[in-house]
PDB file of N, CA and C in Angstrom:
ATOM      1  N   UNK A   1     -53.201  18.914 101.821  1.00  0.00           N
ATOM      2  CA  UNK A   1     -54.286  19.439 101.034  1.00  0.00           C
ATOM      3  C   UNK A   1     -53.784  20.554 100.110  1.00  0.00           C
ATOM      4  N   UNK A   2     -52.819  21.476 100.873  1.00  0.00           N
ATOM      5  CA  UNK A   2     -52.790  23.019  99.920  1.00  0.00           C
ATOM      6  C   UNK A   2     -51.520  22.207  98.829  1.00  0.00           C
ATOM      7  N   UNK A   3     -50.827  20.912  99.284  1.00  0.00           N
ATOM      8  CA  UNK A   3     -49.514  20.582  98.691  1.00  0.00           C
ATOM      9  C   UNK A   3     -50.265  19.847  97.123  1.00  0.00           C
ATOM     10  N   UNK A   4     -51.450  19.051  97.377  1.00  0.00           N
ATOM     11  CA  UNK A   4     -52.132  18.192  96.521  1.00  0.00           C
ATOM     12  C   UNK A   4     -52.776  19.304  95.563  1.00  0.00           C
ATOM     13  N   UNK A   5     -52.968  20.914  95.878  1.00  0.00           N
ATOM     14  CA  UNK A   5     -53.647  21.133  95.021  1.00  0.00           C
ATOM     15  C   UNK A   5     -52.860  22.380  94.441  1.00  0.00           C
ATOM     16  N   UNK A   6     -51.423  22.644  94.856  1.00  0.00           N
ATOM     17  CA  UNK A   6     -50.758  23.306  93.874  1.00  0.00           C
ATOM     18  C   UNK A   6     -50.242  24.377  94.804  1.00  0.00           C
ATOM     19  N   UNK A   7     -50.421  24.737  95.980  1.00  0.00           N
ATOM     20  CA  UNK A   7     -50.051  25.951  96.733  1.00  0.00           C
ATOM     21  C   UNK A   7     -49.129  25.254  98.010  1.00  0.00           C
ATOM     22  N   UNK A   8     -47.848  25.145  97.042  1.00  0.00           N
ATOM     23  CA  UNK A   8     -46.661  24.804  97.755  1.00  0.00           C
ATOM     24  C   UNK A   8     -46.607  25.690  98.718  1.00  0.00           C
ATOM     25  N   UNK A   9     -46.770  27.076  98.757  1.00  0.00           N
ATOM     26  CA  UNK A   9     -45.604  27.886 100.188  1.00  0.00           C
ATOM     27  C   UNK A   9     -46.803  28.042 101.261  1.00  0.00           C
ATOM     28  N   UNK A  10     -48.011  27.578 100.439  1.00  0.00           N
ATOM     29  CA  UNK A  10     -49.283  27.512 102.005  1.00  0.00           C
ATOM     30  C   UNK A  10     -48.837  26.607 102.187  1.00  0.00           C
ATOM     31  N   UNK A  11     -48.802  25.173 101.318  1.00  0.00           N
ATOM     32  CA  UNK A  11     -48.484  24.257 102.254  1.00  0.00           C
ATOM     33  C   UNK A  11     -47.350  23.683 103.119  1.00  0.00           C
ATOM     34  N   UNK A  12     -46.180  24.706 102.608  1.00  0.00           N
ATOM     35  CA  UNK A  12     -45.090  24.769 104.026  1.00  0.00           C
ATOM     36  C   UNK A  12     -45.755  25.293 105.192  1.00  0.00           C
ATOM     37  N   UNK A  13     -46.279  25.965 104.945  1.00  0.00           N
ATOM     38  CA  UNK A  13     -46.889  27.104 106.339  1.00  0.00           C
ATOM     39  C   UNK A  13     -47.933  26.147 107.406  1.00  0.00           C
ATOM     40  N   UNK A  14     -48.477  25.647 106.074  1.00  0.00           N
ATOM     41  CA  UNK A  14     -49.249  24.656 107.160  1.00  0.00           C
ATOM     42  C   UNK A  14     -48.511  23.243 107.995  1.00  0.00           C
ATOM     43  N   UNK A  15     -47.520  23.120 107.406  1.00  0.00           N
ATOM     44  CA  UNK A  15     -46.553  21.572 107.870  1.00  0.00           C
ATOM     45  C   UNK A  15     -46.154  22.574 108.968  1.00  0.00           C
ATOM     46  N   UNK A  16     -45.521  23.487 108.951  1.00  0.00           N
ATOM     47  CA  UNK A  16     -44.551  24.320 109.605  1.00  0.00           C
ATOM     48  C   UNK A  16     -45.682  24.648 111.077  1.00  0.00           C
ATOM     49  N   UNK A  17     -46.924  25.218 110.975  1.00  0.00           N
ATOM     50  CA  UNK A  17     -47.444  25.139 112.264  1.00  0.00           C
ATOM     51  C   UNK A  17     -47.707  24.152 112.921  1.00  0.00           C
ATOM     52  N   UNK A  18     -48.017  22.808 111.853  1.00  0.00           N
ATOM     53  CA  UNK A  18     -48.383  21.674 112.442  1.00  0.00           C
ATOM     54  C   UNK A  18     -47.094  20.978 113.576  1.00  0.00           C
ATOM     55  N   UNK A  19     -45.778  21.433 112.806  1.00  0.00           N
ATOM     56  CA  UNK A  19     -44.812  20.757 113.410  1.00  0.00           C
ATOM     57  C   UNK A  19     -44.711  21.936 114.848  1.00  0.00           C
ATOM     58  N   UNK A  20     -45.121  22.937 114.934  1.00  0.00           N
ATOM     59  CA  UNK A  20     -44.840  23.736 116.331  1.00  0.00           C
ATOM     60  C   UNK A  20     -46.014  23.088 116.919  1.00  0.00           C
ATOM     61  N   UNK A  21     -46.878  22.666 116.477  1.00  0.00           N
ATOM     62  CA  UNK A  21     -48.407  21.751 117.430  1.00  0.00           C
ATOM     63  C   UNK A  21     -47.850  20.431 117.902  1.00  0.00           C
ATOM     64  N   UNK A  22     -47.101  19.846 116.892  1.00  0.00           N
ATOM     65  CA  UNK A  22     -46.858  18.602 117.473  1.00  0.00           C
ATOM     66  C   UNK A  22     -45.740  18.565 118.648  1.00  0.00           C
ATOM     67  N   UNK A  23     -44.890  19.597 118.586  1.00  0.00           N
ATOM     68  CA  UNK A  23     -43.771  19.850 119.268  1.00  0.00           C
ATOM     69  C   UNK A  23     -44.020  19.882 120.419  1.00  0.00           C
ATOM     70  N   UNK A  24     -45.271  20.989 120.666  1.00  0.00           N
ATOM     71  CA  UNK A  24     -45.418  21.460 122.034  1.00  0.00           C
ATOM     72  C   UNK A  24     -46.109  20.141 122.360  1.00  0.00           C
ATOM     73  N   UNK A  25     -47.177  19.488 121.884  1.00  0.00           N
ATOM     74  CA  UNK A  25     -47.620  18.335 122.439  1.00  0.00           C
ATOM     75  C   UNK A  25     -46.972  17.215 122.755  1.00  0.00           C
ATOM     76  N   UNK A  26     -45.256  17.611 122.570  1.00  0.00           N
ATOM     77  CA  UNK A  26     -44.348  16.253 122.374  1.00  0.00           C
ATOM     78  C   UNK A  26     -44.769  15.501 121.709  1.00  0.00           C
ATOM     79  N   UNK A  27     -45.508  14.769 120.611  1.00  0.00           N
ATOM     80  CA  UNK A  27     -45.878  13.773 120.098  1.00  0.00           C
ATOM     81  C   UNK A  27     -44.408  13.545 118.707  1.00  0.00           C
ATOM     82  N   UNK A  28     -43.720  13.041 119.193  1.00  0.00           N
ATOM     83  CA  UNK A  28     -42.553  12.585 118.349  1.00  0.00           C
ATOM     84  C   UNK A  28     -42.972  11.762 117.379  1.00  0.00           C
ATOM     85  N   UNK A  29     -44.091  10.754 117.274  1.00  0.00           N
ATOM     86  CA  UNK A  29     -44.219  10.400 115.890  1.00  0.00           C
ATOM     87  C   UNK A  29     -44.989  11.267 114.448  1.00  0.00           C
ATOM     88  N   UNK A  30     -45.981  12.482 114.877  1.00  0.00           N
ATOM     89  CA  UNK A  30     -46.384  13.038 114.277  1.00  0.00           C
ATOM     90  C   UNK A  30     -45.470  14.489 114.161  1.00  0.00           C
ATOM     91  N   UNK A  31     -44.401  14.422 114.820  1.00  0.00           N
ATOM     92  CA  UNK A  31     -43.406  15.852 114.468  1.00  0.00           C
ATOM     93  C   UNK A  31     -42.494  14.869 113.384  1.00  0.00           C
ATOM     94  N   UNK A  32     -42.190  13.689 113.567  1.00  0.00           N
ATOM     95  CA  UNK A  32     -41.453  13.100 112.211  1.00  0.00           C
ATOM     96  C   UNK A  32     -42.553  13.087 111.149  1.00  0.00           C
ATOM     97  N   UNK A  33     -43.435  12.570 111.143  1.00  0.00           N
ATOM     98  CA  UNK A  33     -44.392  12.769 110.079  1.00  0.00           C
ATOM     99  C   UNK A  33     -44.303  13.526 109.374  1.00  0.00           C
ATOM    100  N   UNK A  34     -44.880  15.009 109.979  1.00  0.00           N
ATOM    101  CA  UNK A  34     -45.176  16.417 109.598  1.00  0.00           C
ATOM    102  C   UNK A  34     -43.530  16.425 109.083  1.00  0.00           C
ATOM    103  N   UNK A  35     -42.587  16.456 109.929  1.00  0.00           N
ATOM    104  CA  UNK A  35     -40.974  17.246 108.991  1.00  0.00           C
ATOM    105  C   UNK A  35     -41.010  16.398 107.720  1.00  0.00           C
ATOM    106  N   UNK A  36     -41.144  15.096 107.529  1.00  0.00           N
ATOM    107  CA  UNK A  36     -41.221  14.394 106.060  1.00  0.00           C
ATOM    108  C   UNK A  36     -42.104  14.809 105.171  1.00  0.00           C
ATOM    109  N   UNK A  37     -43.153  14.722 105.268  1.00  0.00           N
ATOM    110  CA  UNK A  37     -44.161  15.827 104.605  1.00  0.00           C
ATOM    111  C   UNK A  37     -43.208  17.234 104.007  1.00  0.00           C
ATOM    112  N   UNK A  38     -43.133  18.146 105.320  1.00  0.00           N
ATOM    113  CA  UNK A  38     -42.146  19.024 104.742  1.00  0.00           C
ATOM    114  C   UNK A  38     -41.637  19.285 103.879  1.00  0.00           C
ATOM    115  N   UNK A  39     -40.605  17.957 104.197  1.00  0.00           N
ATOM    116  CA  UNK A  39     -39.416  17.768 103.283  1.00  0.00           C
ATOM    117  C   UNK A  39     -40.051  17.683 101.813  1.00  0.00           C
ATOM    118  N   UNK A  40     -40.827  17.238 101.652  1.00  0.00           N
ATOM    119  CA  UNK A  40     -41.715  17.142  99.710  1.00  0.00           C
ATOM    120  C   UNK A  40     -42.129  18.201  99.605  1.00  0.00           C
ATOM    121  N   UNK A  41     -42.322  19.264 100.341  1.00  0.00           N
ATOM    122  CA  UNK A  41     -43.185  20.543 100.609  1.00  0.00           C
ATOM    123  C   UNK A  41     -41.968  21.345 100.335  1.00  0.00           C
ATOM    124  N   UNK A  42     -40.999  21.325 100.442  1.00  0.00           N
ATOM    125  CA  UNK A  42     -39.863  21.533 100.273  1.00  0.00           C
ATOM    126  C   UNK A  42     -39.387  21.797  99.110  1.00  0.00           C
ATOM    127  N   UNK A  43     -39.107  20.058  98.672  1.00  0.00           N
ATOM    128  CA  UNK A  43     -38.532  19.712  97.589  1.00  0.00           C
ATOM    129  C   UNK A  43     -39.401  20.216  96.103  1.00  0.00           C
ATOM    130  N   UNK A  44     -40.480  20.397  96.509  1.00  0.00           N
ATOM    131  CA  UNK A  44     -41.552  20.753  94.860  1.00  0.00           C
ATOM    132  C   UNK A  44     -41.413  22.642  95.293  1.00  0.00           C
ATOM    133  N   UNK A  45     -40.638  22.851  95.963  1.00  0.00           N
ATOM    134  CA  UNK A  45     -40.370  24.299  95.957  1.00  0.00           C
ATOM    135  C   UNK A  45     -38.946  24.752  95.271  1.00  0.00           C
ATOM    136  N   UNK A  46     -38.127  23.664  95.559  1.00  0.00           N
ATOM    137  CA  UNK A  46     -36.646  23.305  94.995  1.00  0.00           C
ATOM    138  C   UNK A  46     -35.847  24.404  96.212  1.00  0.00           C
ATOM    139  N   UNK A  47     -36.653  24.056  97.493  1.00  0.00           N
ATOM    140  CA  UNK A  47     -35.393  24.297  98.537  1.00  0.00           C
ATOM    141  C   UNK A  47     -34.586  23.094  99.110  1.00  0.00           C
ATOM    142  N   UNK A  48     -33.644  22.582  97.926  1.00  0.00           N
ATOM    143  CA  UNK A  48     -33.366  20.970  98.933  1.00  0.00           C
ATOM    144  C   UNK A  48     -32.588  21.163 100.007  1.00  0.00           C
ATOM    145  N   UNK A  49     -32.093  22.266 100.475  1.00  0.00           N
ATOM    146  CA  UNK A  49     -31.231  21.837 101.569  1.00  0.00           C
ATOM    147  C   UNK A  49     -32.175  21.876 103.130  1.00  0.00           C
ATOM    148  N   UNK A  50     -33.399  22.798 102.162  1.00  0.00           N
ATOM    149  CA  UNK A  50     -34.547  22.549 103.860  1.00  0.00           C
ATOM    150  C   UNK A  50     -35.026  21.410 103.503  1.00  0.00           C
ATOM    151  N   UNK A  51     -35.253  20.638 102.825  1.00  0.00           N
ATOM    152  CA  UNK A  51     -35.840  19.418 102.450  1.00  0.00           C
ATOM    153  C   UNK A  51     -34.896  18.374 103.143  1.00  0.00           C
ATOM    154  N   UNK A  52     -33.619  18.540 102.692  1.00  0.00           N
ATOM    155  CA  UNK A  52     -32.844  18.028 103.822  1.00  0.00           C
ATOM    156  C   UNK A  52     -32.535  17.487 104.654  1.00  0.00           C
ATOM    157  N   UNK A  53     -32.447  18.692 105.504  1.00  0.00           N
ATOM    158  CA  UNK A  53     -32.787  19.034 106.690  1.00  0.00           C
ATOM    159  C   UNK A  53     -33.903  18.905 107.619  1.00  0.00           C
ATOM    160  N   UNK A  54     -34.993  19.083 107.140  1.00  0.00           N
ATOM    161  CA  UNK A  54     -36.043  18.320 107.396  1.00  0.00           C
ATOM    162  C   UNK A  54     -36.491  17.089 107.410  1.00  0.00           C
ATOM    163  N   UNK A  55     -35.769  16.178 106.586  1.00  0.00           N
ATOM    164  CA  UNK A  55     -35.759  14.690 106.213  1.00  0.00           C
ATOM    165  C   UNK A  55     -34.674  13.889 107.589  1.00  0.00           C
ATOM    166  N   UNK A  56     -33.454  14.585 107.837  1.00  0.00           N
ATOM    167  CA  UNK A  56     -32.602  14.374 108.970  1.00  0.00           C
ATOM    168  C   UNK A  56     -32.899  14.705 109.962  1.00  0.00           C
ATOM    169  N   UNK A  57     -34.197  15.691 110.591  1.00  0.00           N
ATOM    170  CA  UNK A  57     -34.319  15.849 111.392  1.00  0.00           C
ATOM    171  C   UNK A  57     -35.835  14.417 111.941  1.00  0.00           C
ATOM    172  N   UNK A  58     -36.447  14.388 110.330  1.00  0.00           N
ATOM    173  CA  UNK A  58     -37.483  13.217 110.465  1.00  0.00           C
ATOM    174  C   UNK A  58     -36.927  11.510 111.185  1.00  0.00           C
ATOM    175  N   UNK A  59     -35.677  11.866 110.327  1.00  0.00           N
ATOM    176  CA  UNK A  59     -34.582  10.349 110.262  1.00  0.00           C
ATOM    177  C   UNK A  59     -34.125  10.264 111.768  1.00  0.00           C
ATOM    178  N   UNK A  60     -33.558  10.929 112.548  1.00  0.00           N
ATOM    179  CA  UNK A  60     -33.500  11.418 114.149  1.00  0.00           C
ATOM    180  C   UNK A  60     -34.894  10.942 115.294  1.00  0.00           C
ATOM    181  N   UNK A  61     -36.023  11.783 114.926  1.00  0.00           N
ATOM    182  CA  UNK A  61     -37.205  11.128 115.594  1.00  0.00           C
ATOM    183  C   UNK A  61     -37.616  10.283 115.395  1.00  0.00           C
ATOM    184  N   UNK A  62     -37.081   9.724 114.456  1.00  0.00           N
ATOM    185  CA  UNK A  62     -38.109   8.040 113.548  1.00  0.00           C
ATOM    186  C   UNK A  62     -36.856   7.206 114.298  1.00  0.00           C
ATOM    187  N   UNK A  63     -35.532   7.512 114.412  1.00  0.00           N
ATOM    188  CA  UNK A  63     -34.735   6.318 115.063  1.00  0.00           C
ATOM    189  C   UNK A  63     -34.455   6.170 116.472  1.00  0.00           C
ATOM    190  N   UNK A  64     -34.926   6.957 117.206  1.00  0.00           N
ATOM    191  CA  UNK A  64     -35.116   7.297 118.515  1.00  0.00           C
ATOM    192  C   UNK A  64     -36.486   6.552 118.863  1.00  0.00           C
ATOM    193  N   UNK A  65     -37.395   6.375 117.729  1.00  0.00           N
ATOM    194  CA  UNK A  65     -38.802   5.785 118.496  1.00  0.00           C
ATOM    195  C   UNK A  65     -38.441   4.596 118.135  1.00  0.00           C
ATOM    196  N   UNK A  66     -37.201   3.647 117.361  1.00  0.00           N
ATOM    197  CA  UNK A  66     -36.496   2.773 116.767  1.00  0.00           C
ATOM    198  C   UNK A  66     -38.483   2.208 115.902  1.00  0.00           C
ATOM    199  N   UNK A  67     -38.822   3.833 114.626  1.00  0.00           N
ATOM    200  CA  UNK A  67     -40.211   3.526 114.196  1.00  0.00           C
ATOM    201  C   UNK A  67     -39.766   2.540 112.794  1.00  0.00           C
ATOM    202  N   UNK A  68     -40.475   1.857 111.937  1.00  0.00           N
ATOM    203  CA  UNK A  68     -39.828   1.398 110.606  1.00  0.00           C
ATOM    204  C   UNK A  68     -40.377   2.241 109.820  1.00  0.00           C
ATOM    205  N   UNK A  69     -40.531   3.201 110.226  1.00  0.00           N
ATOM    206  CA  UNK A  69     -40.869   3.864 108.615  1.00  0.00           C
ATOM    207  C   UNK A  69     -39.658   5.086 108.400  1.00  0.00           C
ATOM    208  N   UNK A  70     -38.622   4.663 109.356  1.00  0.00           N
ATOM    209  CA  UNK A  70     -37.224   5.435 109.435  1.00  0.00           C
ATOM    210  C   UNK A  70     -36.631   4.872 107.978  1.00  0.00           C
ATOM    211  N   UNK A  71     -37.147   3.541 107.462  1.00  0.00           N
ATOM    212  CA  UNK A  71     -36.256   3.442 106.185  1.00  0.00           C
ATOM    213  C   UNK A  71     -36.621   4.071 105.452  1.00  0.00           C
ATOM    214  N   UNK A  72     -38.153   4.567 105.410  1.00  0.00           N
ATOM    215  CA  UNK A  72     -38.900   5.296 104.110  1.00  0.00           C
ATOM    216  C   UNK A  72     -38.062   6.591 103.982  1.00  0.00           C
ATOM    217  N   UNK A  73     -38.086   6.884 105.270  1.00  0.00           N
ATOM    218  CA  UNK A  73     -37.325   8.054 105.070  1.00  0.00           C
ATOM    219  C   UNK A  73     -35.872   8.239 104.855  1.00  0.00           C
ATOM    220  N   UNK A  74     -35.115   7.478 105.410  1.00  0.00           N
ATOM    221  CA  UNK A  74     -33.822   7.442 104.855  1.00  0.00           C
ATOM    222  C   UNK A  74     -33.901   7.091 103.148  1.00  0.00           C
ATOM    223  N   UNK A  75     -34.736   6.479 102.735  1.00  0.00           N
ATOM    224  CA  UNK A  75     -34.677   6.097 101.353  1.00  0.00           C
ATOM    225  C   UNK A  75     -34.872   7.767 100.421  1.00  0.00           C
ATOM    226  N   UNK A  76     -35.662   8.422 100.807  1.00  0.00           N
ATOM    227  CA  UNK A  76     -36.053  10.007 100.511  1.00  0.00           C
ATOM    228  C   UNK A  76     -34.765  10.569 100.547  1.00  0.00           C
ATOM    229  N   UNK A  77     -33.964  11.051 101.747  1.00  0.00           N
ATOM    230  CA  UNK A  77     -33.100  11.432 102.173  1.00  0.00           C
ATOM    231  C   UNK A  77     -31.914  10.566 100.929  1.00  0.00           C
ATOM    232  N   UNK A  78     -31.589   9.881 101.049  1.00  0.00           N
ATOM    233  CA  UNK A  78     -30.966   9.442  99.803  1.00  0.00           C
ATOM    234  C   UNK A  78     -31.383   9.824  98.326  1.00  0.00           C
ATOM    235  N   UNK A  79     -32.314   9.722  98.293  1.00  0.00           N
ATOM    236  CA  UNK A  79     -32.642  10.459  96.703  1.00  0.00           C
ATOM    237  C   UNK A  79     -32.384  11.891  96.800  1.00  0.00           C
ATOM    238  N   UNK A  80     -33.131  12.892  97.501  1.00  0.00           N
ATOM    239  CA  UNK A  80     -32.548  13.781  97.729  1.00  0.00           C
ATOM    240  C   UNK A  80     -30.974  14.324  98.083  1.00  0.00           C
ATOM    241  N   UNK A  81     -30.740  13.495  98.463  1.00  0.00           N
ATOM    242  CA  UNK A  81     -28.770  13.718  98.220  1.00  0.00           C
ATOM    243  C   UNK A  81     -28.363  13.612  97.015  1.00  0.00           C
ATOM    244  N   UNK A  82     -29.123  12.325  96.469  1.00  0.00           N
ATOM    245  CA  UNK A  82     -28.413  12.203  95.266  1.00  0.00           C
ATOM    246  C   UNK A  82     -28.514  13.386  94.193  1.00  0.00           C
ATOM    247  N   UNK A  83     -29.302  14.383  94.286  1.00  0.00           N
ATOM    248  CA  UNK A  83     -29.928  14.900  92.994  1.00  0.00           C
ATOM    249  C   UNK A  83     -28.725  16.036  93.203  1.00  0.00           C
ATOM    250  N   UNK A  84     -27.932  16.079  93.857  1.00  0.00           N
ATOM    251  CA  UNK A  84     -26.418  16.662  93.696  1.00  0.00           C
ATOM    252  C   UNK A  84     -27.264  18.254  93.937  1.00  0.00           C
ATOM    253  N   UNK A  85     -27.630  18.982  94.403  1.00  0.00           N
ATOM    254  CA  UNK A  85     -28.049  20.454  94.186  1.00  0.00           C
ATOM    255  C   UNK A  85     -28.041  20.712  95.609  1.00  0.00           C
ATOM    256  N   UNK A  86     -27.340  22.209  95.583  1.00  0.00           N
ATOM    257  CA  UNK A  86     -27.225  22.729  96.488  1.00  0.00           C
ATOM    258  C   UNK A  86     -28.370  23.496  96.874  1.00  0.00           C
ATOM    259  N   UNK A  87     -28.556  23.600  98.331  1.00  0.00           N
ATOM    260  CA  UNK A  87     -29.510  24.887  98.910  1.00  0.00           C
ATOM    261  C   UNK A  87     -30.203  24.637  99.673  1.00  0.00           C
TER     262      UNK A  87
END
């Protein structure tokens, strides 16, 4: 919601609690969710290396639940590599 309407660093804040909610609840498909989210929450901030990082940590829980939407995200994670920028 705060990402759709222009308030990128609320809407880290809000991925960022969501992912300590999902954590403690263990729910591993909605802590990959939420870190991919992130990761765009991220990236329209131009922190790519938390975008990243967040995308590899999505790519990890999505291949452990062996989920298919691990390619979506590896496909992200690849664009984001590609754009060559550090941080």
């Amino acid at each position: 919601m705060h990402r759709g309407r222009g308030d990128r660093p609320r809407a880290v804040e809000c991925y960022r609690n969501a992912l300590t909610l999902y954590r403690r609840l263990s729910d591993r498909f909605f802590e990959a969710d939420t870190l991919a989210h992130l990761a765009d929450a991220y990236a329209d901030l131009d922190h790519v290396g938390a975008a990243r990082a967040s995308l590899r940590q999505a790519l990890t829980v999505l291949g452990e639940l062996h989920h298919p939407d691990a390619g979506r995200v590896a496909a992200r994670l690849r664009q984001i590599e590609g754009q060559g920028v550090a941080g």
